[in-house]
N, C-alpha and C. Protein backbone atom coordinates (compact mmCIF):
# COMPACT_ATOMS: atom_id res chain seq x y z
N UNK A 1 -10.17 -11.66 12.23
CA UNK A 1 -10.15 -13.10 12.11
C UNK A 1 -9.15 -13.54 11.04
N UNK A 2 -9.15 -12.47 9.83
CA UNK A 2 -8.61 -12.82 8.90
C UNK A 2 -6.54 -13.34 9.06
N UNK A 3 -6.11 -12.43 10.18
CA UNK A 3 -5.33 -12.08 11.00
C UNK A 3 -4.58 -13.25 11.60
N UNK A 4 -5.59 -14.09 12.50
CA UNK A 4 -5.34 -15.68 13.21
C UNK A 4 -5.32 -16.30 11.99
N UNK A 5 -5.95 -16.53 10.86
CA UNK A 5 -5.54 -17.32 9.91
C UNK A 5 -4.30 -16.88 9.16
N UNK A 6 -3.75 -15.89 8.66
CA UNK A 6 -2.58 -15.28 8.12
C UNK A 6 -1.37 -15.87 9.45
N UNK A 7 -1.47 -15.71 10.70
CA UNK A 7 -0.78 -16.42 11.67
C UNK A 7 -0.43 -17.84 11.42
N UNK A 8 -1.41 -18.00 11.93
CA UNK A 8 -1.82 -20.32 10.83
C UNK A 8 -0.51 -20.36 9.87
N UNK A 9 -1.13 -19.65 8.88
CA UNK A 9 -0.60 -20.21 7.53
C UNK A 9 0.93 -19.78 7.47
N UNK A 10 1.61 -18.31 7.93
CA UNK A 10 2.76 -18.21 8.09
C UNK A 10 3.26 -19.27 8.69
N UNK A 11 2.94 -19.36 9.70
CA UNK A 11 3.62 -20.38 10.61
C UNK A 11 3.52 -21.84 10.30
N UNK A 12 2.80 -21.95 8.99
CA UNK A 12 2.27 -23.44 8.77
C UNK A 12 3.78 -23.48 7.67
N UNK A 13 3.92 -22.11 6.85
CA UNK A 13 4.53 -22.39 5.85
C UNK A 13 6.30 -22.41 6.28
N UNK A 14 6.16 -21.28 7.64
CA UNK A 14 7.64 -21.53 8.21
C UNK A 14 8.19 -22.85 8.39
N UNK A 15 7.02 -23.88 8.49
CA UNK A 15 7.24 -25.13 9.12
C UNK A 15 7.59 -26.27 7.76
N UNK A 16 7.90 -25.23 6.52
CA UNK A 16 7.69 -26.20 5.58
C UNK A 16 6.71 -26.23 4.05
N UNK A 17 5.44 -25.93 4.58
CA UNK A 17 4.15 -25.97 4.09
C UNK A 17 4.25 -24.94 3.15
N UNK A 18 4.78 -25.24 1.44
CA UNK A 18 4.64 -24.42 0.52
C UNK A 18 3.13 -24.04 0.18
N UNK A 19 1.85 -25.07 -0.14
CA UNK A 19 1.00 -24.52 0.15
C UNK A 19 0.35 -23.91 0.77
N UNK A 20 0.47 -23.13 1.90
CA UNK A 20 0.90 -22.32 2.70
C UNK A 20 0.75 -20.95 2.23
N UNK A 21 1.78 -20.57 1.62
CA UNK A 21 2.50 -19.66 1.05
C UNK A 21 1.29 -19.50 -0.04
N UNK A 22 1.19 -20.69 -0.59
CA UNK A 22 0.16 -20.09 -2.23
C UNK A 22 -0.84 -19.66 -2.35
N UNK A 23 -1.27 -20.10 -0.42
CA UNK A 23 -3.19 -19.73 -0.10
C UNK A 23 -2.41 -17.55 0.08
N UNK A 24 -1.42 -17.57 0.84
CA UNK A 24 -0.83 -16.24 1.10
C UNK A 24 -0.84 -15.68 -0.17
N UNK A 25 -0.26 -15.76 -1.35
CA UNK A 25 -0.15 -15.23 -1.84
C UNK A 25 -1.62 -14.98 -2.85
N UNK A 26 -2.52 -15.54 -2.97
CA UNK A 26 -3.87 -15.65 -3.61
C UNK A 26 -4.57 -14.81 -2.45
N UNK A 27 -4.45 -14.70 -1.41
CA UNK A 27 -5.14 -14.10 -0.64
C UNK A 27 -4.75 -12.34 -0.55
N UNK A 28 -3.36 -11.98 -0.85
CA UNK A 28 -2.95 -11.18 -0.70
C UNK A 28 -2.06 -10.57 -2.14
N UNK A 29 -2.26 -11.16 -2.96
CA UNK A 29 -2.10 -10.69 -4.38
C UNK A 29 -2.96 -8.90 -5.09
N UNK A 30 -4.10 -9.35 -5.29
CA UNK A 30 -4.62 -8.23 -5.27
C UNK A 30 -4.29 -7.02 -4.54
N UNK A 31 -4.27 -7.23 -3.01
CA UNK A 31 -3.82 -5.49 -2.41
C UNK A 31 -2.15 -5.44 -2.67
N UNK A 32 -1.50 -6.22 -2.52
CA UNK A 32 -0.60 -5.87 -3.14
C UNK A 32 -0.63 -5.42 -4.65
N UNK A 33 -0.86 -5.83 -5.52
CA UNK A 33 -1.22 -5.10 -6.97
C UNK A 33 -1.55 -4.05 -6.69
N UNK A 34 -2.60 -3.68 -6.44
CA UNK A 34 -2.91 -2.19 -6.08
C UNK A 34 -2.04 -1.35 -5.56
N UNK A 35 -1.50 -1.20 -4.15
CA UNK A 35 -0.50 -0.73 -4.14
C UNK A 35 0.65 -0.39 -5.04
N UNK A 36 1.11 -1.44 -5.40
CA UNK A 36 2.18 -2.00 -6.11
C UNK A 36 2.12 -0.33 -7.48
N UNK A 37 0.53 -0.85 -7.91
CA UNK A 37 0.42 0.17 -9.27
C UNK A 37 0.13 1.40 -8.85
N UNK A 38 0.57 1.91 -7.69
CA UNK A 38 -0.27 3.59 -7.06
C UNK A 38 1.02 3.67 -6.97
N UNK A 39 2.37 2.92 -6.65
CA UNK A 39 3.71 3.52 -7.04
C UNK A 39 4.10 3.45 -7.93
N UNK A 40 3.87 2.65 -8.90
CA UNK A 40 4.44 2.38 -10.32
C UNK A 40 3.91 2.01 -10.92
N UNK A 41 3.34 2.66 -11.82
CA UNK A 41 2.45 2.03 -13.36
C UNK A 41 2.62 1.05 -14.41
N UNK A 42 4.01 0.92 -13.83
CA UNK A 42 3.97 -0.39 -15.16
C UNK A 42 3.57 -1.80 -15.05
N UNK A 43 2.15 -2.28 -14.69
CA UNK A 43 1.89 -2.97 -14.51
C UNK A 43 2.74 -4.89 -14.84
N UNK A 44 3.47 -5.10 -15.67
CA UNK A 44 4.40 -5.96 -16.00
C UNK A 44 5.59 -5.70 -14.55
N UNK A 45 6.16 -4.76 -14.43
CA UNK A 45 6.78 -4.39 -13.49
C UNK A 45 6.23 -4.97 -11.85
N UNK A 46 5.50 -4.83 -11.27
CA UNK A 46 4.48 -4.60 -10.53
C UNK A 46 4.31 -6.29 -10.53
N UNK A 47 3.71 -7.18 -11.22
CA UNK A 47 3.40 -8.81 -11.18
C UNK A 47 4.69 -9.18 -11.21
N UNK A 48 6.10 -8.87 -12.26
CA UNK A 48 6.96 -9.32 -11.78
C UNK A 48 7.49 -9.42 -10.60
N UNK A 49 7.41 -8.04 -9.62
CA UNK A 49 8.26 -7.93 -8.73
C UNK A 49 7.10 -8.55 -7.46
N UNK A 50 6.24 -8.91 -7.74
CA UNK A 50 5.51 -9.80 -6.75
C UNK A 50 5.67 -11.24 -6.71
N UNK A 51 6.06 -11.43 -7.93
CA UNK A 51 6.29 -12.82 -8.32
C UNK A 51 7.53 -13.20 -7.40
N UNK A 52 8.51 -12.11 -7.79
CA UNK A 52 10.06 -12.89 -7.39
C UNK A 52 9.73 -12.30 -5.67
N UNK A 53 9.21 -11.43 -5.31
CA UNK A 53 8.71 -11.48 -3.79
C UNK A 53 8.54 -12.90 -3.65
N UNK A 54 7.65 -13.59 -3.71
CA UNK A 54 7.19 -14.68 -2.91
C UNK A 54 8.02 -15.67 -3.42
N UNK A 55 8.56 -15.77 -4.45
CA UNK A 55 9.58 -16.57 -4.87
C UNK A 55 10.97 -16.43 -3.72
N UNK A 56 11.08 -15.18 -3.51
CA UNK A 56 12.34 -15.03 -2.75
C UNK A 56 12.04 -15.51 -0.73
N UNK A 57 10.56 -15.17 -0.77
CA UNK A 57 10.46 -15.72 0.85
C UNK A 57 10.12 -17.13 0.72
N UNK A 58 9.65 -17.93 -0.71
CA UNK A 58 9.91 -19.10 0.00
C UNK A 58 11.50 -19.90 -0.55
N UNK A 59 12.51 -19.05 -1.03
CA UNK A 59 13.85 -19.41 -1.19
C UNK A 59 14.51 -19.29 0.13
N UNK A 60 13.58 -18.29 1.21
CA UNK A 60 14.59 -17.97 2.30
C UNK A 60 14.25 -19.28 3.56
N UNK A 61 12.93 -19.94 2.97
CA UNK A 61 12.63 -21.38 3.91
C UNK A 61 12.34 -21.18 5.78
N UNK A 62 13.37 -20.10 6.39
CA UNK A 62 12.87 -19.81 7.67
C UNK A 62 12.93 -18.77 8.07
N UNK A 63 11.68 -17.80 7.20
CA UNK A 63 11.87 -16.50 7.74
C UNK A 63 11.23 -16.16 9.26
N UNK A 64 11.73 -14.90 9.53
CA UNK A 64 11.36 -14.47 10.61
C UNK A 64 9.81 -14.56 11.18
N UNK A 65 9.65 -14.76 12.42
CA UNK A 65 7.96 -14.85 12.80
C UNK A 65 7.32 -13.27 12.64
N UNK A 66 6.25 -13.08 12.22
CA UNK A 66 5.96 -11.50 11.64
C UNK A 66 5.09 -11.06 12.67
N UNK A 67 5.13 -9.81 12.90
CA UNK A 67 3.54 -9.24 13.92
C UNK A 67 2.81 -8.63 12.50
N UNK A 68 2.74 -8.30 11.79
CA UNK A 68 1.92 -7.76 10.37
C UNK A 68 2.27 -8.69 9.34
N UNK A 69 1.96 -9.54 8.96
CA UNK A 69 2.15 -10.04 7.76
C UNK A 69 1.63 -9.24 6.37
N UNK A 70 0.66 -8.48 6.31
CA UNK A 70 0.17 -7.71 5.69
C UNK A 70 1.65 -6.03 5.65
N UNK A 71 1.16 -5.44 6.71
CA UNK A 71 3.06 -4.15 6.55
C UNK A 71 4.17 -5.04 6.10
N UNK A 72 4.02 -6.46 6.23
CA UNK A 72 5.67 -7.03 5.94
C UNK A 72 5.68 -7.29 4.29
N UNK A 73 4.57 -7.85 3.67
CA UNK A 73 4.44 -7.74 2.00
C UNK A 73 4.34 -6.42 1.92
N UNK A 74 3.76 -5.53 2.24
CA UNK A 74 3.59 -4.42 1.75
C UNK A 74 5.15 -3.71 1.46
N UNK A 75 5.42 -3.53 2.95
CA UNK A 75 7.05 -2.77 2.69
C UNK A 75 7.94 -4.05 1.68
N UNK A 76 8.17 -4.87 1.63
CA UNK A 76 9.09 -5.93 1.09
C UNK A 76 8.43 -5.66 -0.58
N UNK A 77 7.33 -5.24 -1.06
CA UNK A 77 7.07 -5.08 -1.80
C UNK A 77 7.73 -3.55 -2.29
N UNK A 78 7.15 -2.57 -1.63
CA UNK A 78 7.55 -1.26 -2.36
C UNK A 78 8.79 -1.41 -2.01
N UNK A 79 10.14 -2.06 -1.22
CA UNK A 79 11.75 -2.24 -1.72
C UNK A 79 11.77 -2.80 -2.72
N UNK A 80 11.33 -3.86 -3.10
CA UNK A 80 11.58 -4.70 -4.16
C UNK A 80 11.17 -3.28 -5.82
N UNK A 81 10.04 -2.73 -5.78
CA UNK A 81 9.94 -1.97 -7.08
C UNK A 81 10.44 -0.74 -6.63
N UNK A 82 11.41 -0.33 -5.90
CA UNK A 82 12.04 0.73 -5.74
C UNK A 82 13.70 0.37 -6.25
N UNK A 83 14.04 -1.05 -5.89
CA UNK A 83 15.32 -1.45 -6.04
C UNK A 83 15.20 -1.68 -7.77
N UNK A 84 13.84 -1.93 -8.16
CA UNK A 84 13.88 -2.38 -10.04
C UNK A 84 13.63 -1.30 -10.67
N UNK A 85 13.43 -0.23 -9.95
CA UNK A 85 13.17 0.86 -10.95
C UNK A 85 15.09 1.98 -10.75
N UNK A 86 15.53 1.53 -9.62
CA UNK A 86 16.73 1.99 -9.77
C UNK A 86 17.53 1.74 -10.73
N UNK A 87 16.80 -0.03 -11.18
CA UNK A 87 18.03 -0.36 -12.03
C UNK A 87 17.61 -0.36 -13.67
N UNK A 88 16.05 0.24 -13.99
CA UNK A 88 15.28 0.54 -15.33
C UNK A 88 15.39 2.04 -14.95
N UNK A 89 16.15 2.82 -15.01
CA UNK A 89 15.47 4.21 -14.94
C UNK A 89 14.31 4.85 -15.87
N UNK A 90 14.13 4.13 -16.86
CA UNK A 90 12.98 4.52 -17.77
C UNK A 90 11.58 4.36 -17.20
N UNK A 91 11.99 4.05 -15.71
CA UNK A 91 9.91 3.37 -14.91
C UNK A 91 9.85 4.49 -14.20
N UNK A 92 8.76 4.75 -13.81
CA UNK A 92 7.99 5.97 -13.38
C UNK A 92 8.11 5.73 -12.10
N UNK A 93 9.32 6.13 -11.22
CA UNK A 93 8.80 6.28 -10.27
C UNK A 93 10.28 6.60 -9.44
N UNK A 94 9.85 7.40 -8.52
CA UNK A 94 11.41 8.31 -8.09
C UNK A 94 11.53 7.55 -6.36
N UNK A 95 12.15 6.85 -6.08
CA UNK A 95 12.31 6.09 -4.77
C UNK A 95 12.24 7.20 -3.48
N UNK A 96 12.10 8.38 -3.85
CA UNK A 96 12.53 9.04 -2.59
C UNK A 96 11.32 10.38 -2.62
N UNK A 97 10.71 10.34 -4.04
CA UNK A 97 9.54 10.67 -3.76
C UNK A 97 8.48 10.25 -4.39
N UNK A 98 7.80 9.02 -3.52
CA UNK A 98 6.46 8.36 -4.50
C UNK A 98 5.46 9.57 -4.61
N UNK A 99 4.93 8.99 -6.66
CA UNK A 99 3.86 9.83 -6.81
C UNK A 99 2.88 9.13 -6.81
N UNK A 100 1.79 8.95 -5.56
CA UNK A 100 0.89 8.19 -5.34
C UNK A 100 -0.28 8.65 -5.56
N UNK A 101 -1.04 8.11 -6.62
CA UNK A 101 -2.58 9.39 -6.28
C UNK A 101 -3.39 7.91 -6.37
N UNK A 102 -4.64 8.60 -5.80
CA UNK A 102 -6.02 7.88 -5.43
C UNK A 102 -6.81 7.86 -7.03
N UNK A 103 -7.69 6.74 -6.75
CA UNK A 103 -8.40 6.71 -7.94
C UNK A 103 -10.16 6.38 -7.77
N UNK A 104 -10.70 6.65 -8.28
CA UNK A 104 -12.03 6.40 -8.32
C UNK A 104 -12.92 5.22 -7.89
N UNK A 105 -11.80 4.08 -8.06
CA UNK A 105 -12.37 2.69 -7.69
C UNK A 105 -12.08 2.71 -6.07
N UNK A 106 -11.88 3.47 -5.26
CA UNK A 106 -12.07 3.51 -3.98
C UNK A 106 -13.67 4.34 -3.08
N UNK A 107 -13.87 5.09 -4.33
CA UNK A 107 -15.01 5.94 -4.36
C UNK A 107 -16.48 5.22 -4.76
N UNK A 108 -16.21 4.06 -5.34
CA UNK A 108 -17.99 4.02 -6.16
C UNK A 108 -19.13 4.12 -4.97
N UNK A 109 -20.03 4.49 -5.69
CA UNK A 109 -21.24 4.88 -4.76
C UNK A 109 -22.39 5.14 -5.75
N UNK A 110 -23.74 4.88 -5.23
CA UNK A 110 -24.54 4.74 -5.76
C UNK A 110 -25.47 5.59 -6.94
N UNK A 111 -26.00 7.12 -5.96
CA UNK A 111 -26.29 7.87 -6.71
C UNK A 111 -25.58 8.74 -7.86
N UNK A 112 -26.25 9.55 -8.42
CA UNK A 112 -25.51 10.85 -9.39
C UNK A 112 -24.93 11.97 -8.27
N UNK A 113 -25.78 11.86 -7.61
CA UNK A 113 -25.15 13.24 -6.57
C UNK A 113 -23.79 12.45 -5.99
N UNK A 114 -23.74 11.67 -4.77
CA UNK A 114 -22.57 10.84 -4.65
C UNK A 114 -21.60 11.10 -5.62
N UNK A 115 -21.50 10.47 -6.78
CA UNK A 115 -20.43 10.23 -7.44
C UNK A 115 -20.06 11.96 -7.80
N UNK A 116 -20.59 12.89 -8.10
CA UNK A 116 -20.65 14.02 -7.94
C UNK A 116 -19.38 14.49 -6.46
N UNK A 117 -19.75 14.29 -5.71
CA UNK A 117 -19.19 14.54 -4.51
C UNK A 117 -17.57 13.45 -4.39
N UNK A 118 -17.92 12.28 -4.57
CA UNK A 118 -16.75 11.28 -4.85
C UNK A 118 -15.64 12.42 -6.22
N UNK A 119 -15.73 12.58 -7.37
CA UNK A 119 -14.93 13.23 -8.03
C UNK A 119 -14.37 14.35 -7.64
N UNK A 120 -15.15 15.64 -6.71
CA UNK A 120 -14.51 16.67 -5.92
C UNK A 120 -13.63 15.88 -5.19
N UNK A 121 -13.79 14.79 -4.48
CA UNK A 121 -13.09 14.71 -3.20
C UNK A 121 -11.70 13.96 -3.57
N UNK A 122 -11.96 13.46 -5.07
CA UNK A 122 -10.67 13.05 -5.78
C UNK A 122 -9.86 14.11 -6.07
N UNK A 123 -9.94 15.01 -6.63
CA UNK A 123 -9.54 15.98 -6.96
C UNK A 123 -8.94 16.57 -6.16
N UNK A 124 -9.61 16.91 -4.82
CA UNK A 124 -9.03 16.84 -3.76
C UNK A 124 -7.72 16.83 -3.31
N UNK A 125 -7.53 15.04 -3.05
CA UNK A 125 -7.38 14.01 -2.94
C UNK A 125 -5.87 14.10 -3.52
N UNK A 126 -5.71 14.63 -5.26
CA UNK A 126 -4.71 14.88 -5.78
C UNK A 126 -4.14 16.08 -5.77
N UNK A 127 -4.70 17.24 -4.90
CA UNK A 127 -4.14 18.17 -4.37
C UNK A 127 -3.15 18.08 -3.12
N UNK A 128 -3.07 17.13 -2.77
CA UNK A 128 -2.33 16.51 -1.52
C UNK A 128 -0.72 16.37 -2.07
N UNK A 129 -0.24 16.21 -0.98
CA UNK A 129 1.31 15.99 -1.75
C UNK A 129 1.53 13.83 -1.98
N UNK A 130 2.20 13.87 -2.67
CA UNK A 130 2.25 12.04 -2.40
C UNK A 130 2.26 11.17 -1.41
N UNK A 131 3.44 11.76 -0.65
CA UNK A 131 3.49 11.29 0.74
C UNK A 131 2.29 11.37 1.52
N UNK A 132 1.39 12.44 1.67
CA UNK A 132 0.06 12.52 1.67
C UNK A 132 -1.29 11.69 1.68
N UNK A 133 -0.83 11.30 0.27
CA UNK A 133 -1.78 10.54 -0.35
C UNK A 133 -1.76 9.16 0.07
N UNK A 134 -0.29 8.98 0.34
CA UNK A 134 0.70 7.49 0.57
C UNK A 134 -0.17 7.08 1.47
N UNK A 135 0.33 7.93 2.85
CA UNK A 135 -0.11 7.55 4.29
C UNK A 135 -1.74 7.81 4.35
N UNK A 136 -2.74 8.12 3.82
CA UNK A 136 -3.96 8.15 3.51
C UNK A 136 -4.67 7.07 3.30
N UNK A 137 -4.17 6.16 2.02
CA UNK A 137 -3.87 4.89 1.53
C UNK A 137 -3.66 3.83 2.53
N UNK A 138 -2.64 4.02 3.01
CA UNK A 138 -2.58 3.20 3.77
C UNK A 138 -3.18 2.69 4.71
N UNK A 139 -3.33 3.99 6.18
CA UNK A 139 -3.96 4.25 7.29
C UNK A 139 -5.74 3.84 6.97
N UNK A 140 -6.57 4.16 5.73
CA UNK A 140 -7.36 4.03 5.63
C UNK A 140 -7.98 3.13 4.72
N UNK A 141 -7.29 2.75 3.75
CA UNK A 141 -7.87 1.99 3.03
C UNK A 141 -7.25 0.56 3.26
N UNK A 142 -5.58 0.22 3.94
CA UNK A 142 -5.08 -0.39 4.07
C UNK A 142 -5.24 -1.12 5.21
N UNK A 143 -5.85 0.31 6.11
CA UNK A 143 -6.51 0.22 7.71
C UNK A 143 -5.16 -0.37 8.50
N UNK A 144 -3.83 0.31 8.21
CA UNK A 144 -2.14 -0.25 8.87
C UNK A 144 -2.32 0.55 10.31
N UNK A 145 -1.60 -0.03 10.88
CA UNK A 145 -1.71 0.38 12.28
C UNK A 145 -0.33 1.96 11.91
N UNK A 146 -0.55 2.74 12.44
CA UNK A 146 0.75 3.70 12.42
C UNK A 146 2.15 2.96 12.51
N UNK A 147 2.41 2.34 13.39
CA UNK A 147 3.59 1.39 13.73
C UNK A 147 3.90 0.89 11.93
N UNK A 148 2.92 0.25 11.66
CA UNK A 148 3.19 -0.64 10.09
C UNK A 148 3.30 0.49 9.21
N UNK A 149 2.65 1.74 9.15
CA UNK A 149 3.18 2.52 8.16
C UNK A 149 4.17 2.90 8.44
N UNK A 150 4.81 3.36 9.71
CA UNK A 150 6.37 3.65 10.04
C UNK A 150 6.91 3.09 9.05
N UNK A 151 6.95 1.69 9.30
CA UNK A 151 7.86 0.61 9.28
C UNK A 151 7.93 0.69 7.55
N UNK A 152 7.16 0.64 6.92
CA UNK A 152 6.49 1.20 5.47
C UNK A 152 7.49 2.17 4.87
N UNK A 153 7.27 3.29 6.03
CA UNK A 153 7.46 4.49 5.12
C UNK A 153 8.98 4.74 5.59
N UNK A 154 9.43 4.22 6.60
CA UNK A 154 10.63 4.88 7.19
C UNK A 154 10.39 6.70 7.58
N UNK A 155 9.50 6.09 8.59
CA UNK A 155 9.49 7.70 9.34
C UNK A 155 9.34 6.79 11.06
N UNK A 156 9.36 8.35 11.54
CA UNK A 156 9.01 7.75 13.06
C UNK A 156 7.39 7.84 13.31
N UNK A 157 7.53 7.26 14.13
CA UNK A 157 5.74 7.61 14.39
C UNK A 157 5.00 8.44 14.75
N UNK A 158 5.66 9.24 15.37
CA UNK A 158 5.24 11.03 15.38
C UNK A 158 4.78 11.47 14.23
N UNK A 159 6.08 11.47 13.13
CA UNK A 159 6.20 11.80 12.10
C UNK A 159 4.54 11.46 11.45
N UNK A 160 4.34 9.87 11.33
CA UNK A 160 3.29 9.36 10.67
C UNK A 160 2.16 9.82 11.56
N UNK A 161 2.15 10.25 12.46
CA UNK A 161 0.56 10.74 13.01
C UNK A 161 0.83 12.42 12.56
N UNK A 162 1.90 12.92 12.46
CA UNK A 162 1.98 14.41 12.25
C UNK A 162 1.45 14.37 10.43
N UNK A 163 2.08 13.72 9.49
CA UNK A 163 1.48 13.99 8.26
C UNK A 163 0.25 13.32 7.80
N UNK A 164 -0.49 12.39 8.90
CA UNK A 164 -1.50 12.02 8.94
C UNK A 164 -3.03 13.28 8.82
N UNK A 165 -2.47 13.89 10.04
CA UNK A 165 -2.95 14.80 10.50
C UNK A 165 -3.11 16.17 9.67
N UNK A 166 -1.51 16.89 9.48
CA UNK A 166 -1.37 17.77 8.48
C UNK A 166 -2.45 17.42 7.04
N UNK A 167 -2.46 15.63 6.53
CA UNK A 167 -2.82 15.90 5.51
C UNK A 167 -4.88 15.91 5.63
N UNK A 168 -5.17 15.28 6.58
CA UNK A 168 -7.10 15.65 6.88
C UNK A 168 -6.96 16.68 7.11
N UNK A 169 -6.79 18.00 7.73
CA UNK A 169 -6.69 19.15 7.96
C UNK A 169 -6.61 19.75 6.44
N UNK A 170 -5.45 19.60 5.57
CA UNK A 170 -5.80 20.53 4.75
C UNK A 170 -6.58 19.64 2.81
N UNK A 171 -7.13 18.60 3.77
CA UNK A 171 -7.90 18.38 3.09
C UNK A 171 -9.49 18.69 3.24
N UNK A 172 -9.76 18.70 4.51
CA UNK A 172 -10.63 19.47 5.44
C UNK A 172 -10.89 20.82 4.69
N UNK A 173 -10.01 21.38 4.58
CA UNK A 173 -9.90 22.87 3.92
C UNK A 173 -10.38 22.72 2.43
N UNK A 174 -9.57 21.88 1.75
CA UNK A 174 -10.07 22.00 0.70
C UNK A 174 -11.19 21.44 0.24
N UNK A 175 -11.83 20.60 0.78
CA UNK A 175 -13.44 19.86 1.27
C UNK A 175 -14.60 21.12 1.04
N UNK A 176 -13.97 22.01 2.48
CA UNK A 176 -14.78 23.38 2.32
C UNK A 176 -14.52 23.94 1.53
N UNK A 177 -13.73 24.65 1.07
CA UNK A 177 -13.31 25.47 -0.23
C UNK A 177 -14.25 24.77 -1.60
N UNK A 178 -14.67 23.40 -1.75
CA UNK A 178 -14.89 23.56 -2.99
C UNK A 178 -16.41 23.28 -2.78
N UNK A 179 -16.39 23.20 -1.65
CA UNK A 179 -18.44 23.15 -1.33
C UNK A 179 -19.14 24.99 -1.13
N UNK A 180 -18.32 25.62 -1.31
CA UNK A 180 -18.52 26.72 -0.85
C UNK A 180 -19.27 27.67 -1.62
């Protein structure tokens, strides 16, 4: 549902409608942050380059009609802190290989045993390679269609169901390995 309204409002704001844009960006601020800080930690970094994001799509006044509005901030986001960390080399983060790891606030859960099981599976989790972790993130917590992580990651879509795959499998493994 959330989806037909993100439709609405693009199209309300293509038409003009800066408020529009401000319900977009309040609505979609947060997962972008998140993201934003699983590639790059410098949080200052990260609000800036979201800022001049939405600053720059409503400078462009008639952008393109989107099928993901959600993959289209997302990728427009990780160019934007890939292009600012090219030009700070002192920021953490290598454009060609994100170090993405998972964190605990995806995990909470109720009991002692749970959270018990949540910390193995982090651990896990950071046994994965980045790219790994990336498309993990995404596919599941982001819930992107393969197509939008393509488009994301610049792979083909083979590709993104092949390291999809590769990476539950040998996380699978290491699941068992540490219950063992």
């Amino acid at each position: 549902m959330q989806a037909h309204s993100d439709d609405i409002l693009w199209d309300s704001f293509r038409q003009g409608n800066k408020n529009a844009l401000a319900v977009l960006f309040e609505r979609y601020y947060e997962v972008l942050f998140q993201y934003g800080i699983k590639l790059c930690r410098d949080t200052e970094l990260v609000n800036d380059s979201l800022q001049d994001l939405f600053i720059e799509i409503w400078q462009q006044r008639q952008p393109a009609p989107l099928i993901s509005l959600q993959a289209y901030l997302i990728k427009a986001l990780r160019y934007k802190l890939i292009r600012a960390v090219k030009k700070d080399r002192s920021a953490p983060l290598d454009p060609h290989y994100v170090p993405f790891e998972m964190s605990h606030e995806h995990f909470l859960i109720q009991s002692e045993q749970d959270n018990a099981n949540v910390e193995a599976l982090t651990q896990q989790l950071n046994q994965l390679s980045p790219r790994q972790r990336e498309i993990i993130f995404l596919r599941y917590y982001q819930r992107l269609s393969y197509r939008e992580i393509c488009d994301i990651m610049h792979i083909e879509y083979q590709v993104a169901r092949n390291q999809l795959s590769m990476a539950l499998k040998k996380l699978r493994t290491l699941v068992k390995l540490s219950f063992q």
